[in-house]
Protein backbone atom coordinates (compact mmCIF):
# COMPACT_ATOMS: atom_id res chain seq x y z
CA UNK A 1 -8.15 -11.29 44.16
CA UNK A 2 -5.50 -9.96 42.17
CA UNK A 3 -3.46 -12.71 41.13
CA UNK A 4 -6.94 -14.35 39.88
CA UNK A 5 -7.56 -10.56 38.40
CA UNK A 6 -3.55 -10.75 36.49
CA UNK A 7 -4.37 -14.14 34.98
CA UNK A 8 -7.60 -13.35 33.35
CA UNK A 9 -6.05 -10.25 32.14
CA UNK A 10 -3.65 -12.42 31.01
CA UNK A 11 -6.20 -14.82 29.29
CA UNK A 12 -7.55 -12.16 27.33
CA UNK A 13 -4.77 -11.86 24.63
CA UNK A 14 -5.21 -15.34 23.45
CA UNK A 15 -8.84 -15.42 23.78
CA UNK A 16 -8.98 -12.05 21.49
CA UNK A 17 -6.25 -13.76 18.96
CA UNK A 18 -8.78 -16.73 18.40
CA UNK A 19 -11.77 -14.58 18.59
CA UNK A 20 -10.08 -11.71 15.68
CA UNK A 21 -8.39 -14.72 13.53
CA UNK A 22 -11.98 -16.40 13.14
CA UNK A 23 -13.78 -13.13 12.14
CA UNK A 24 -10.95 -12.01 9.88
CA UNK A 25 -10.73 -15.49 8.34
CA UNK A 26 -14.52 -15.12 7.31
CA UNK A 27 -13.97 -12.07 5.85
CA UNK A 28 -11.37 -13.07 3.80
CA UNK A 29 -12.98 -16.33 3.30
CA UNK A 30 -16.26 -15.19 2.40
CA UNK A 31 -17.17 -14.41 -1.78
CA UNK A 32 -14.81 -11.99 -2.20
CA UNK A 33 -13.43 -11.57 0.73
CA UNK A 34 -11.26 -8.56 1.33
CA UNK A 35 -11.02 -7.67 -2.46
CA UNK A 36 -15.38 -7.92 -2.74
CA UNK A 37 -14.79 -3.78 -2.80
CA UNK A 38 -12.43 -3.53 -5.68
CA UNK A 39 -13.09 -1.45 -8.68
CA UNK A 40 -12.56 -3.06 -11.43
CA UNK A 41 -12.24 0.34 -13.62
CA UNK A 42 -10.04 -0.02 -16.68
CA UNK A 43 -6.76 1.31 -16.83
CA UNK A 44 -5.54 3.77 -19.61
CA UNK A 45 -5.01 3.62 -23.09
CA UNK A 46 -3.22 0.40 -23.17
CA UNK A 47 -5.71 -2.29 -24.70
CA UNK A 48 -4.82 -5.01 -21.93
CA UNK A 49 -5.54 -2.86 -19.05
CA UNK A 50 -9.28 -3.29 -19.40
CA UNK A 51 -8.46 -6.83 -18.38
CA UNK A 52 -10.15 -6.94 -15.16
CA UNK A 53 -7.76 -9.21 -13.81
CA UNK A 54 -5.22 -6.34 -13.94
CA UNK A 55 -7.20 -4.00 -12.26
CA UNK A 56 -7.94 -7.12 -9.21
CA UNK A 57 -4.20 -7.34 -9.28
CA UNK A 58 -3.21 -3.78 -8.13
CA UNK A 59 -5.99 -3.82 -5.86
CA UNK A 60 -4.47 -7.43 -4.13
CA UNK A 61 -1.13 -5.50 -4.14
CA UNK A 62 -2.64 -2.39 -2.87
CA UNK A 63 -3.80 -4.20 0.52
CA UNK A 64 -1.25 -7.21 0.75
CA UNK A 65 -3.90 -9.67 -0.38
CA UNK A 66 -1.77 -12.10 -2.37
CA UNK A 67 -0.30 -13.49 0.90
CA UNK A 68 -1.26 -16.49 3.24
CA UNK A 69 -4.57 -15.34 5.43
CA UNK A 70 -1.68 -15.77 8.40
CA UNK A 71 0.50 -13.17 6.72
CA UNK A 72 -2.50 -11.17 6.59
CA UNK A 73 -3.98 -11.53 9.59
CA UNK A 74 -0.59 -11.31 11.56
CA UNK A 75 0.21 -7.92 9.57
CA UNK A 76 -3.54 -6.80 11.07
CA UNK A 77 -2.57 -7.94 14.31
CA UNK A 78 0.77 -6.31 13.97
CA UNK A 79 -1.28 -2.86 13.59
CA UNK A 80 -3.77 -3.12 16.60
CA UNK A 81 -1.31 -4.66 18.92
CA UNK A 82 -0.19 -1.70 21.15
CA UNK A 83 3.36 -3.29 21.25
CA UNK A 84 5.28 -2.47 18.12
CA UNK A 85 7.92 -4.50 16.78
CA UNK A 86 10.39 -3.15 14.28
CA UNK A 87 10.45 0.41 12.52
CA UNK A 88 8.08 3.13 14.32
CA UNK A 89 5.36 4.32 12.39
CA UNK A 90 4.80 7.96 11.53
CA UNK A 91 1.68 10.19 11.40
CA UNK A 92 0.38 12.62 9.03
CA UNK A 93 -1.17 15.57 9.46
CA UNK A 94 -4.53 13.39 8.37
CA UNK A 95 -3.85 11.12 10.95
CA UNK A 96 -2.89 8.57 8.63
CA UNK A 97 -0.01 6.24 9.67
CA UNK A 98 2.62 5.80 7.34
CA UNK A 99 4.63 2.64 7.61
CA UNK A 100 8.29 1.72 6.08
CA UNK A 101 7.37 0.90 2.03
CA UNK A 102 6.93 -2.48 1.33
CA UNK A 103 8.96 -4.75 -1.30
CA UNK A 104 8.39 -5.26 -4.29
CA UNK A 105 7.07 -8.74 -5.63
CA UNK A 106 9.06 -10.79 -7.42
CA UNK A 107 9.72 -10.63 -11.30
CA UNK A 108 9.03 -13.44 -13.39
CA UNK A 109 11.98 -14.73 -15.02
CA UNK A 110 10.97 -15.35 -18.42
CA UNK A 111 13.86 -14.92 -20.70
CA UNK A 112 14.99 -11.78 -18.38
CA UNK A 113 18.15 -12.66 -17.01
CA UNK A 114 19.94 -10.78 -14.03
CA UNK A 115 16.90 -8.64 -13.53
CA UNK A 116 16.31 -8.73 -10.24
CA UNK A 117 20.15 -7.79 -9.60
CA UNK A 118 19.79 -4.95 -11.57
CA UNK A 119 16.70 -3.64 -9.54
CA UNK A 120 18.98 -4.46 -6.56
CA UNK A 121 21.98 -2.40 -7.57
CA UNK A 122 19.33 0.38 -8.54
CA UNK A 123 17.74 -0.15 -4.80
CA UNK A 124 21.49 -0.01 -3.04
CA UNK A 125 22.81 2.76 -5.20
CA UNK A 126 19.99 5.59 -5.07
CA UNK A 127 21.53 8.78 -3.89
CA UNK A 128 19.00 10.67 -1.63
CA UNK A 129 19.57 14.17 -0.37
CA UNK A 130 16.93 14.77 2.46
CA UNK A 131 15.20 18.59 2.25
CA UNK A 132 15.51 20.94 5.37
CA UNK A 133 13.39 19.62 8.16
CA UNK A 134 9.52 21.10 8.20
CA UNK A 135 7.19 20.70 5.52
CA UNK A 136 10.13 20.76 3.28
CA UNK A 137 10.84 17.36 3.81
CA UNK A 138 6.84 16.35 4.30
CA UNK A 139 6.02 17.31 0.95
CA UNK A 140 9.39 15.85 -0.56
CA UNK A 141 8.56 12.62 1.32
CA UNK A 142 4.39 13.22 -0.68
CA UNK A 143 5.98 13.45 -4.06
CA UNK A 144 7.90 10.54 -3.43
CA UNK A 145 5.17 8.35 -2.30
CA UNK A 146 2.94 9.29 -5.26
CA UNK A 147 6.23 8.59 -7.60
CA UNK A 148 6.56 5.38 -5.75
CA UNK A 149 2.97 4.19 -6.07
CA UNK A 150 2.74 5.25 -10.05
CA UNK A 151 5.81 3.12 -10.53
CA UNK A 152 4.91 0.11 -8.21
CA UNK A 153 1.18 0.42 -10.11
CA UNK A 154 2.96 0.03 -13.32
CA UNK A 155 4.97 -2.19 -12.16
CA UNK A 156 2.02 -4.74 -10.64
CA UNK A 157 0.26 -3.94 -14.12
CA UNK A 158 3.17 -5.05 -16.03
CA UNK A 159 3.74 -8.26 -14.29
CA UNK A 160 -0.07 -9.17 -14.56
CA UNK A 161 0.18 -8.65 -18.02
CA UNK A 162 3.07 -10.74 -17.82
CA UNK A 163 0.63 -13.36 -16.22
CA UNK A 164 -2.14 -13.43 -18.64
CA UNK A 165 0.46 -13.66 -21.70
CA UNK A 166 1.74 -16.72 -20.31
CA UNK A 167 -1.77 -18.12 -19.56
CA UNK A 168 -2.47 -17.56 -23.47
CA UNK A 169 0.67 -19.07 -24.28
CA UNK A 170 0.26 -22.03 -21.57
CA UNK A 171 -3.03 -22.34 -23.33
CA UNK A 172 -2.58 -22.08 -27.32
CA UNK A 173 0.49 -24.67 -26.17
CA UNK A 174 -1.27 -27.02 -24.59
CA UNK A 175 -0.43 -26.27 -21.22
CA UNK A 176 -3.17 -25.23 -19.89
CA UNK A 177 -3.25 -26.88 -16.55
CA UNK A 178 -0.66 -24.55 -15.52
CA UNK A 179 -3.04 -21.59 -15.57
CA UNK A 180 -4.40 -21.12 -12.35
CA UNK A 181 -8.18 -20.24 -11.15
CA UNK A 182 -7.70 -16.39 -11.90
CA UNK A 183 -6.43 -16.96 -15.26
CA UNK A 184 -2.91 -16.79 -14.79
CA UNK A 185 0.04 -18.33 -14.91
CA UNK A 186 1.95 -17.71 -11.34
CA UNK A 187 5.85 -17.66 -10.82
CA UNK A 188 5.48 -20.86 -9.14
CA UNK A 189 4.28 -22.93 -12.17
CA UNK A 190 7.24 -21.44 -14.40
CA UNK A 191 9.57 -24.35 -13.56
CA UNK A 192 7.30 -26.75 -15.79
CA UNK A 193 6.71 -24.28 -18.36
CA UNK A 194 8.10 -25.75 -22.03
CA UNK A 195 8.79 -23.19 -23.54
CA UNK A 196 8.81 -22.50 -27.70
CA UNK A 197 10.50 -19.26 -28.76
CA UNK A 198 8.35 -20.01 -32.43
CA UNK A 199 5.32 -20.16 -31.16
CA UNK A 200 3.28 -17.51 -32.35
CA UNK A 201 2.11 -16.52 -28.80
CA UNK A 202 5.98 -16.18 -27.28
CA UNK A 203 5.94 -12.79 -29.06
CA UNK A 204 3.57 -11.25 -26.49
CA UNK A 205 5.26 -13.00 -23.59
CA UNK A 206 8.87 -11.97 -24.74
CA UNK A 207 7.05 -8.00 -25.09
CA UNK A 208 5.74 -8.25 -21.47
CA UNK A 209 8.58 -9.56 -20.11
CA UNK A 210 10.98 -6.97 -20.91
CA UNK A 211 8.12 -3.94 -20.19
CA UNK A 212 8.07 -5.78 -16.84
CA UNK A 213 11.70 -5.91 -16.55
CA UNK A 214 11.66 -2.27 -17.47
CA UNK A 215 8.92 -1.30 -15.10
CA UNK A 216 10.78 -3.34 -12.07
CA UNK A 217 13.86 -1.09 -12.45
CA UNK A 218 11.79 1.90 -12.48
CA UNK A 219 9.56 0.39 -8.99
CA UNK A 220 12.87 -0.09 -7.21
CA UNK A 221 14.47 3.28 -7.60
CA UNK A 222 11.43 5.09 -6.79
CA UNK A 223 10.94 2.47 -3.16
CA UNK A 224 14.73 3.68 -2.45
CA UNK A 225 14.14 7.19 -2.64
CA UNK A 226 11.17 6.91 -0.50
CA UNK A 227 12.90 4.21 1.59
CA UNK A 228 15.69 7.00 2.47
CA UNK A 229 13.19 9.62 2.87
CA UNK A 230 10.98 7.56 5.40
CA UNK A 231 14.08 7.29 7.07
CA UNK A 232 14.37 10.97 7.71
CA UNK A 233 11.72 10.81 9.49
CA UNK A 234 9.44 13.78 7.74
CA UNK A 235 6.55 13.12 9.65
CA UNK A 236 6.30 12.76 13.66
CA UNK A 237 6.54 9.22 14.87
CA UNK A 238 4.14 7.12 16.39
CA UNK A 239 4.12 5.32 20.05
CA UNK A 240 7.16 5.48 22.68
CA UNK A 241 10.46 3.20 22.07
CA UNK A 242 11.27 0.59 24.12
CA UNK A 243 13.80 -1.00 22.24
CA UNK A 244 14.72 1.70 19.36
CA UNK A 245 14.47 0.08 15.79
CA UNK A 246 13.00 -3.15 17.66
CA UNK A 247 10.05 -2.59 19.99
CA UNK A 248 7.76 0.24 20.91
CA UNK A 249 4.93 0.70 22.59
CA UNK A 250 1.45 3.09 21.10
CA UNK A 251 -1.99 3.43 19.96
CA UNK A 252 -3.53 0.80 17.85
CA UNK A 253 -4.01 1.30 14.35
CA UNK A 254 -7.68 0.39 13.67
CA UNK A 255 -6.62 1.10 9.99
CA UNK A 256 -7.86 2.95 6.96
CA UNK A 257 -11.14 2.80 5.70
CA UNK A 258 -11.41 1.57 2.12
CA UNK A 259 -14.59 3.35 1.31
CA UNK A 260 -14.66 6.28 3.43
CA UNK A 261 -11.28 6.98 2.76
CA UNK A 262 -10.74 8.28 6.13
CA UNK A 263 -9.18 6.34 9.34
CA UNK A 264 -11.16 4.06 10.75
CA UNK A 265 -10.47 5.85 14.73
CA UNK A 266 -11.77 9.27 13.36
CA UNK A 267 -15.32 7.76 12.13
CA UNK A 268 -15.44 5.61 15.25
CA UNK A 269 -14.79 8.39 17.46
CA UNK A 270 -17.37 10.48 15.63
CA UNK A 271 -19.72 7.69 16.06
CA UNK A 272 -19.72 5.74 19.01
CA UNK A 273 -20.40 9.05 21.68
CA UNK A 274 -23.52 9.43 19.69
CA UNK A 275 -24.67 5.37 20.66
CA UNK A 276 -22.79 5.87 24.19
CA UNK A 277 -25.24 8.86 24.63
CA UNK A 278 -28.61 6.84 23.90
CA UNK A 279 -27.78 3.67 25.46
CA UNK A 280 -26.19 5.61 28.79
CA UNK A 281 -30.41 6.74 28.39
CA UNK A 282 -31.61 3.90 27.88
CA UNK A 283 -29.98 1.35 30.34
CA UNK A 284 -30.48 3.73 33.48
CA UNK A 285 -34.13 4.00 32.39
CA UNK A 286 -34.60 0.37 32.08
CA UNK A 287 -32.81 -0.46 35.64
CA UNK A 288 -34.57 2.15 37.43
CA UNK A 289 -38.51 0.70 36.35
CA UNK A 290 -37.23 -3.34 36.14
CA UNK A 291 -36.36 -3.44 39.45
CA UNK A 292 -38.24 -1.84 41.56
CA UNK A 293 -41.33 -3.16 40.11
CA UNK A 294 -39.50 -6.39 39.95
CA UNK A 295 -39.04 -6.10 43.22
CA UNK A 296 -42.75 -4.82 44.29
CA UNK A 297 -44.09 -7.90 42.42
CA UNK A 298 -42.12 -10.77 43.93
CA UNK A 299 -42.78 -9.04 47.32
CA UNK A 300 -46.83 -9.25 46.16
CA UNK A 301 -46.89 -12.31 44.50
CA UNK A 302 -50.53 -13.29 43.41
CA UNK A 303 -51.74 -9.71 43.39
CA UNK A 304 -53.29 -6.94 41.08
CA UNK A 305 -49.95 -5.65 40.28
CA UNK A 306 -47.89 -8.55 39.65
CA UNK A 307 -50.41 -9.54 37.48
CA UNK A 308 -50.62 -6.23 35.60
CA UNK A 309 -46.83 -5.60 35.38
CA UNK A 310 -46.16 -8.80 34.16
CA UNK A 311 -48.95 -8.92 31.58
CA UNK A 312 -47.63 -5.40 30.50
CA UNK A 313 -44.74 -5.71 30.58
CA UNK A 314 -45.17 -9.45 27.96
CA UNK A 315 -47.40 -7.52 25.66
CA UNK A 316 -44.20 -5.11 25.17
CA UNK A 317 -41.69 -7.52 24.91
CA UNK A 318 -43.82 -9.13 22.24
CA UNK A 319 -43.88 -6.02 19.83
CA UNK A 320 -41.25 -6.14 17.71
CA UNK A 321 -38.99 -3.08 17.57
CA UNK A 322 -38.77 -2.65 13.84
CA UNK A 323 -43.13 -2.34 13.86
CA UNK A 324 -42.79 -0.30 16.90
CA UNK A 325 -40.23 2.45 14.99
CA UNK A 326 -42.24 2.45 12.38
CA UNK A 327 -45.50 2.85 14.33
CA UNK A 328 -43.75 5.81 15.76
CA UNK A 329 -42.60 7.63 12.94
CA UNK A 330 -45.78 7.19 11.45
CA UNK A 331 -48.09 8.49 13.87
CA UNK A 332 -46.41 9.79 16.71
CA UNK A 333 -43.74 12.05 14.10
CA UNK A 334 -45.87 12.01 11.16
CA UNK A 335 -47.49 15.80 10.83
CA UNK A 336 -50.33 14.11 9.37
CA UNK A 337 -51.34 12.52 12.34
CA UNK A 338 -49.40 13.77 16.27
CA UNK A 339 -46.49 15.25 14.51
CA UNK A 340 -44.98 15.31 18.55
CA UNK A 341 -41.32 14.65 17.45
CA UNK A 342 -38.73 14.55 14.66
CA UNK A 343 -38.91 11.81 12.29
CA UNK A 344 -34.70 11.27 12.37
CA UNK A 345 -31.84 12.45 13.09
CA UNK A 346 -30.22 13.79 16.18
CA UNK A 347 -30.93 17.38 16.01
CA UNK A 348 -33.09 20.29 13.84
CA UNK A 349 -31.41 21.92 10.28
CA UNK A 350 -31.69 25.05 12.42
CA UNK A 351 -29.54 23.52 15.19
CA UNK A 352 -26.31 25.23 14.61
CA UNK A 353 -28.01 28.64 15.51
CA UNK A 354 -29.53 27.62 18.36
CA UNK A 355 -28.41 29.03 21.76
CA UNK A 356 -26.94 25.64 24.00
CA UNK A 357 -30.39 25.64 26.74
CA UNK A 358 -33.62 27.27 26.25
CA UNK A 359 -34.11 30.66 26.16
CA UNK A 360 -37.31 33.23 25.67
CA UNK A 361 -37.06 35.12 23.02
CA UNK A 362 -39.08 38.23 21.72
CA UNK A 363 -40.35 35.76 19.06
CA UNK A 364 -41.49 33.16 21.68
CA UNK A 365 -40.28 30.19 23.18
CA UNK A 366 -36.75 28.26 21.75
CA UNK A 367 -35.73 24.94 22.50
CA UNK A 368 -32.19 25.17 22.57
CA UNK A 369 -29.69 23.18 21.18
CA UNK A 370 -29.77 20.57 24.03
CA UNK A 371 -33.37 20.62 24.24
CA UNK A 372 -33.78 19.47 20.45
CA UNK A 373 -31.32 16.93 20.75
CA UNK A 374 -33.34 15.17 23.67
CA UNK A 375 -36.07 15.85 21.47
CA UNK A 376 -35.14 13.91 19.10
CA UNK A 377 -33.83 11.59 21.09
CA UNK A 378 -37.31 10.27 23.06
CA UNK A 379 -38.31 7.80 20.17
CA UNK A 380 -35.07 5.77 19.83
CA UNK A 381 -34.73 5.71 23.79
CA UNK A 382 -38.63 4.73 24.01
CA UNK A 383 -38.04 1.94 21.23
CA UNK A 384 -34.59 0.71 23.03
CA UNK A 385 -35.89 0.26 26.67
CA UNK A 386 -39.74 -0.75 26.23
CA UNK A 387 -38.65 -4.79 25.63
CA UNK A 388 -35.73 -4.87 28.30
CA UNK A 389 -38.57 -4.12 30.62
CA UNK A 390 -39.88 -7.71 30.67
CA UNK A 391 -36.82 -9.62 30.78
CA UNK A 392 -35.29 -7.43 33.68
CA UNK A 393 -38.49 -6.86 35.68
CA UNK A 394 -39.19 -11.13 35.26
CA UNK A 395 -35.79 -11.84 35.93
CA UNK A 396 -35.47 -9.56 39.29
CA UNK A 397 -38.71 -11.45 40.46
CA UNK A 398 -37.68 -14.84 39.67
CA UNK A 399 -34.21 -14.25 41.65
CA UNK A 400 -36.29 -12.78 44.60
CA UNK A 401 -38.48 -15.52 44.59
CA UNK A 402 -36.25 -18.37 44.97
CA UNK A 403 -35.03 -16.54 48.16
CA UNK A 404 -38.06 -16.31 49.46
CA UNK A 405 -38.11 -19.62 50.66
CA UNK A 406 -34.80 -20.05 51.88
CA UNK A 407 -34.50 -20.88 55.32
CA UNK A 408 -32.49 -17.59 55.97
CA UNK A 409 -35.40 -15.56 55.16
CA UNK A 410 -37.86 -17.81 57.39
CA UNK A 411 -35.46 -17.03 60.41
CA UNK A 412 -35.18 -13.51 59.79
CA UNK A 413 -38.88 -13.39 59.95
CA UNK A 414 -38.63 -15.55 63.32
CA UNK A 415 -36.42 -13.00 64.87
CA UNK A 416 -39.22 -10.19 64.03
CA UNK A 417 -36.95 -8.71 61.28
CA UNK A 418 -39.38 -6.19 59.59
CA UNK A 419 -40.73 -7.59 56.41
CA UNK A 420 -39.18 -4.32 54.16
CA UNK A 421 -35.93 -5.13 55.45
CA UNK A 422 -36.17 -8.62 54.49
CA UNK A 423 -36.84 -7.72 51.14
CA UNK A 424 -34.22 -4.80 50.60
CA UNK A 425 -31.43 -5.76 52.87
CA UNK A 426 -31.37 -10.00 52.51
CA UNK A 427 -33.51 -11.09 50.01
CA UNK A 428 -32.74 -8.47 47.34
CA UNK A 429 -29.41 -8.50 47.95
CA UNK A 430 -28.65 -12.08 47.30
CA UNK A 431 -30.63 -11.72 43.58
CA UNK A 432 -27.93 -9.94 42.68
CA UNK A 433 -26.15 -12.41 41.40
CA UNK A 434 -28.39 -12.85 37.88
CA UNK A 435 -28.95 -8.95 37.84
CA UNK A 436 -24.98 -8.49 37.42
CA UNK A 437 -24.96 -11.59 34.65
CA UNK A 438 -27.62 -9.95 32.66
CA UNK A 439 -26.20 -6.25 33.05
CA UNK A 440 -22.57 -7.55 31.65
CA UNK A 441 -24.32 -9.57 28.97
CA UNK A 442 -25.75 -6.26 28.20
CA UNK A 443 -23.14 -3.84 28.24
CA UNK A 444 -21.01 -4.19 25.14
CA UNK A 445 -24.30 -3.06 23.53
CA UNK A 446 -23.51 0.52 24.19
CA UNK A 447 -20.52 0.07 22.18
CA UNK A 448 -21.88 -1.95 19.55
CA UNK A 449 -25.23 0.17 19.28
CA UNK A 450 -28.66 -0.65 18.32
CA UNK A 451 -29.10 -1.60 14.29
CA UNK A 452 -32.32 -1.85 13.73
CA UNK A 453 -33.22 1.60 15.87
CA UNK A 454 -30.16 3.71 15.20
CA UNK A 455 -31.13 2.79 11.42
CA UNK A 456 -35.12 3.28 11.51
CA UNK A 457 -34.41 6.57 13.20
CA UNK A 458 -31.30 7.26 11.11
CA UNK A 459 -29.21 7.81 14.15
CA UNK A 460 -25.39 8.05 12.70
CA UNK A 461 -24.28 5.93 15.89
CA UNK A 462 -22.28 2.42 16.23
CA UNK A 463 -24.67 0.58 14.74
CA UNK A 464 -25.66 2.29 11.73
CA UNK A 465 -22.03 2.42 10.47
CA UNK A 466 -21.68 -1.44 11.14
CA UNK A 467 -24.39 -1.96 8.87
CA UNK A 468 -22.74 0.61 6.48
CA UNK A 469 -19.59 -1.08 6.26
CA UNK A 470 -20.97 -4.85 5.72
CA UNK A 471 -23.17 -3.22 2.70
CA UNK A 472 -19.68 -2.04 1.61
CA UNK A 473 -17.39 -4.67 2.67
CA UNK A 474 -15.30 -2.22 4.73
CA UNK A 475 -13.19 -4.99 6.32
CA UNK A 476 -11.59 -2.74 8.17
CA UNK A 477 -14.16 -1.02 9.96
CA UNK A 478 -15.82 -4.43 10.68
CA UNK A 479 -12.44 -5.87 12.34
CA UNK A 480 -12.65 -2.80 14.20
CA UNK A 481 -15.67 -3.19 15.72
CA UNK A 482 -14.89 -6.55 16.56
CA UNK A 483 -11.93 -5.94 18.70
CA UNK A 484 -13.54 -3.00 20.58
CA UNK A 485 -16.51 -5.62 21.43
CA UNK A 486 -14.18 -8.22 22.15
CA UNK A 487 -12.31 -6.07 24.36
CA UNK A 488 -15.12 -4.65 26.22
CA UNK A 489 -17.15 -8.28 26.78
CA UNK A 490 -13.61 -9.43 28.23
CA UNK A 491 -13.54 -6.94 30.47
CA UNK A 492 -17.08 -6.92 31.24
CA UNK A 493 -17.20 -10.39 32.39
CA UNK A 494 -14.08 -9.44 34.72
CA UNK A 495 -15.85 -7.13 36.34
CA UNK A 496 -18.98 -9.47 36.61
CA UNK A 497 -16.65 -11.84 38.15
CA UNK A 498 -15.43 -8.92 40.50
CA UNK A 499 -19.03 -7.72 41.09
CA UNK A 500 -19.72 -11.65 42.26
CA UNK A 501 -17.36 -11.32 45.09
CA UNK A 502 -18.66 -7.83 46.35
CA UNK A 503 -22.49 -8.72 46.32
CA UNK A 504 -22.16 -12.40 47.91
CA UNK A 505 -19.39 -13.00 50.44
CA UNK A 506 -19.31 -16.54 50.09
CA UNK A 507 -18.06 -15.91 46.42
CA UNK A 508 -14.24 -16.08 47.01
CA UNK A 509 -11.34 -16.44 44.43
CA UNK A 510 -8.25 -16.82 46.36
């Protein structure tokens, strides 16, 4: 059992690389990919920053989104992986991980000779005195990064601008088949540039050119100031070295959200106990009325009750949840009508100054604070467990069925075996098999969460922040959620596998 158990563990990285690389490839693929949440404000006072293109181009430098999707994606990976390679990260007091800066981009060598050795001397040069250790040096290393991302911003803006004056000149030239889908004319497509110093366009490129040279020396003396600083280590670092400067080993980083601006770990932490809570309702509830009356009906085939169960249980399955929350709020919450329970939510406005269990008051009677939660928690629960009722209850009595008529069961009833034993002890127990396939298939769910009823109900859960961040195109909390359902449905179908060999002993893996 455990070397099959160490290679499926095993199997598991490569089957999450494939599974991550195809979701993150349609996000980036997809109309707009990862830049679909850009602003595309305007910039300043400077007539050319409206250019939206300007404003997509600090946003693409912002989040690395000029490279490859494999740079991308392998930067990502680089993040979650819990084995580090290179630099350790540090941590914030916001929980933010800060990572060595980044280079710059290249500058486009239009008429700008020995620019980039400049920057480079700058770069090398930089003399850094580090403040005493303590928030000293934290908030020397914060007014470095902010100098360091006004200069790399002006920087990016510059060489965009850069960009669309050669695209004008490319194009009043005749060269327009240099200019690329964006507008632009890239670094790559310089080399068969002609260029004409009299052309009346060349007077904007030879202006953007040097501001962009100008801006470049300015971008790589503030990175090596806040190179050195990083160095210092201001902020405590991240994870446990293995190799030091090489390989470490700590928490993933599920990122930064985009739109929330908060990391993506602190709203998943706030949000998945909350769909952990219902569904660790739910799934108990549905288990403990499928099977027994499962059970009960393949052990009374033909009678009153496995006619009744099964018809009820049918009619439920056929109601479709988003009618039945609806049907709910609006009679069974409505005030106009039952008014029984809360409309949404998880608990009352007057919540906070409620004692934690119920308690009798000279006023009268108050819930509690755990009392109004379940409270409000009866009509999600009711509208996640009323359809798993038919396909667990159907399922259970299909399996026991089938067993019925083995010859094992005909023998035990041949040796006077009582008939309840022969349902709970042989025939049961060998209709476990589908049971622990369906309750694995299942089980990510209470990670993943319930859409449609955490957002009728407007549960803040799992599911209602997935559909938040695909209305936003939070990439990052979508890639998220991905891994944490990859990981789990892995891990699930081990234990399926492992649940196989416990229930049936002719199930063997050695």
């Amino acid at each position: 059992m455990l070397p099959y158990i160490s290679r499926r563990l095993l199997l598991m990285i490569p089957t999450l690389i494939g599974m991550t690389f195809m979701v993150y490839s349609l996000i980036a693929l997809a109309p707009g990919g990862f830049s679909a949440s850009a602003s595309a404000a305007s910039g300043g006072g400077n007539p050319s920053a409206s250019d939206p293109r300007i404003a997509e181009a600090r946003f693409r430098d912002r989040f690395g989104l000029d490279e490859p999707i494999v740079t991308q994606y392998i930067r990502w990976l680089g993040r979650v992986s819990p084995v580090k390679f290179g630099s350790r990260a540090q941590i914030d007091s916001t929980g933010e991980r800060i990572y060595s800066p980044k280079s710059l981009p290249s500058m486009l060598a239009v008429g700008v000779a020995g620019n980039q050795e400049r920057a480079a001397g700058v770069e090398s040069g930089t003399p850094f005195v580090a403040a005493p250790i303590g928030e000293e040096r934290q908030a020397q290393y914060r007014a470095l990064a902010r100098s360091n991302s006004s200069a790399r911003e002006a920087f990016i803006s510059s060489l965009a601008t850069l960009r669309i004056a050669l695209a004008q000149y490319a194009d009043a030239t005749g060269q327009s088949s240099l200019i690329d889908r964006r507008g632009e004319v890239q670094a790559e497509s310089l080399g068969a540039l002609v260029i004409d110093e009299q052309a009346p366009d060349w007077a904007a490129v030879r202006s953007a050119s040097d501001l962009a040279s100008e801006m470049g020396v300015k971008a790589a003396h503030a990175r090596a100031m806040l190179v050195e600083s990083f160095e210092s280590a201001p902020f405590a670092q991240a994870g446990v070295p293995v190799l030091p400067g090489v390989i470490s080993i700590g928490t993933p980083d599920l990122g930064w959200s985009r739109t929330k601006n908060r990391p993506v770990s602190n709203l998943i932490m706030e949000a998945l106990p909350v769909t952990m809570l219902i569904n660790l309702i739910a799934f108990p509830l549905i288990y403990l009325v499928s099977i027994p009356t499962g059970m009960l009906a393949a052990a009374r085939r033909g009678s009153w009750f496995d006619v009744l169960s099964g018809g009820l249980f049918i009619a439920l399955w056929s109601i479709p949840v988003v009618w039945a929350g609806v049907l709910a709020i609006g009679f069974l919450a409505n005030n106009q009508y039952l008014g029984l329970f809360p409309v949404a939510g998880l608990h009352s406005t007057t919540s906070s100054t409620m004692s934690f269990l119920p308690t009798f008051t000279d006023g009268g009677f108050e819930r509690g604070w755990l009392l109004d939660m379940g409270w409000h928690l009866v009509l999600p629960v009711v509208c996640l467990v009323y359809a798993g009722f038919a396909v667990l209850s159907r399922q259970t009595r299909a399996a026991m069925l089938d067993n019925f008529n083995a010859d094992y069961v005909r023998t035990a009833k041949a040796k006077g075996v009582s008939r309840r034993d022969i349902v709970t002890h042989h025939v049961f127990r060998n209709s476990l098999l589908p049971l622990i396939t369906m309750f694995v298939s299942i089980f990510p769910a209470m990670l993943s969460g319930s859409v449609i009823v955490e957002k009728i109900f407007s549960v803040p859960g799992m599911g209602s922040l997935m559909l938040e961040s695909i209305g936003l195109h939070d990439a990052e909390i979508m890639l998220a959620n991905t891994v944490m359902i990859g990981c789990v449905s892995l891990l699930a179908l081990l234990v399926a596998d492992i649940l196989y060999a416990v229930a049936d002993p002719r199930v063997s893996y050695a």
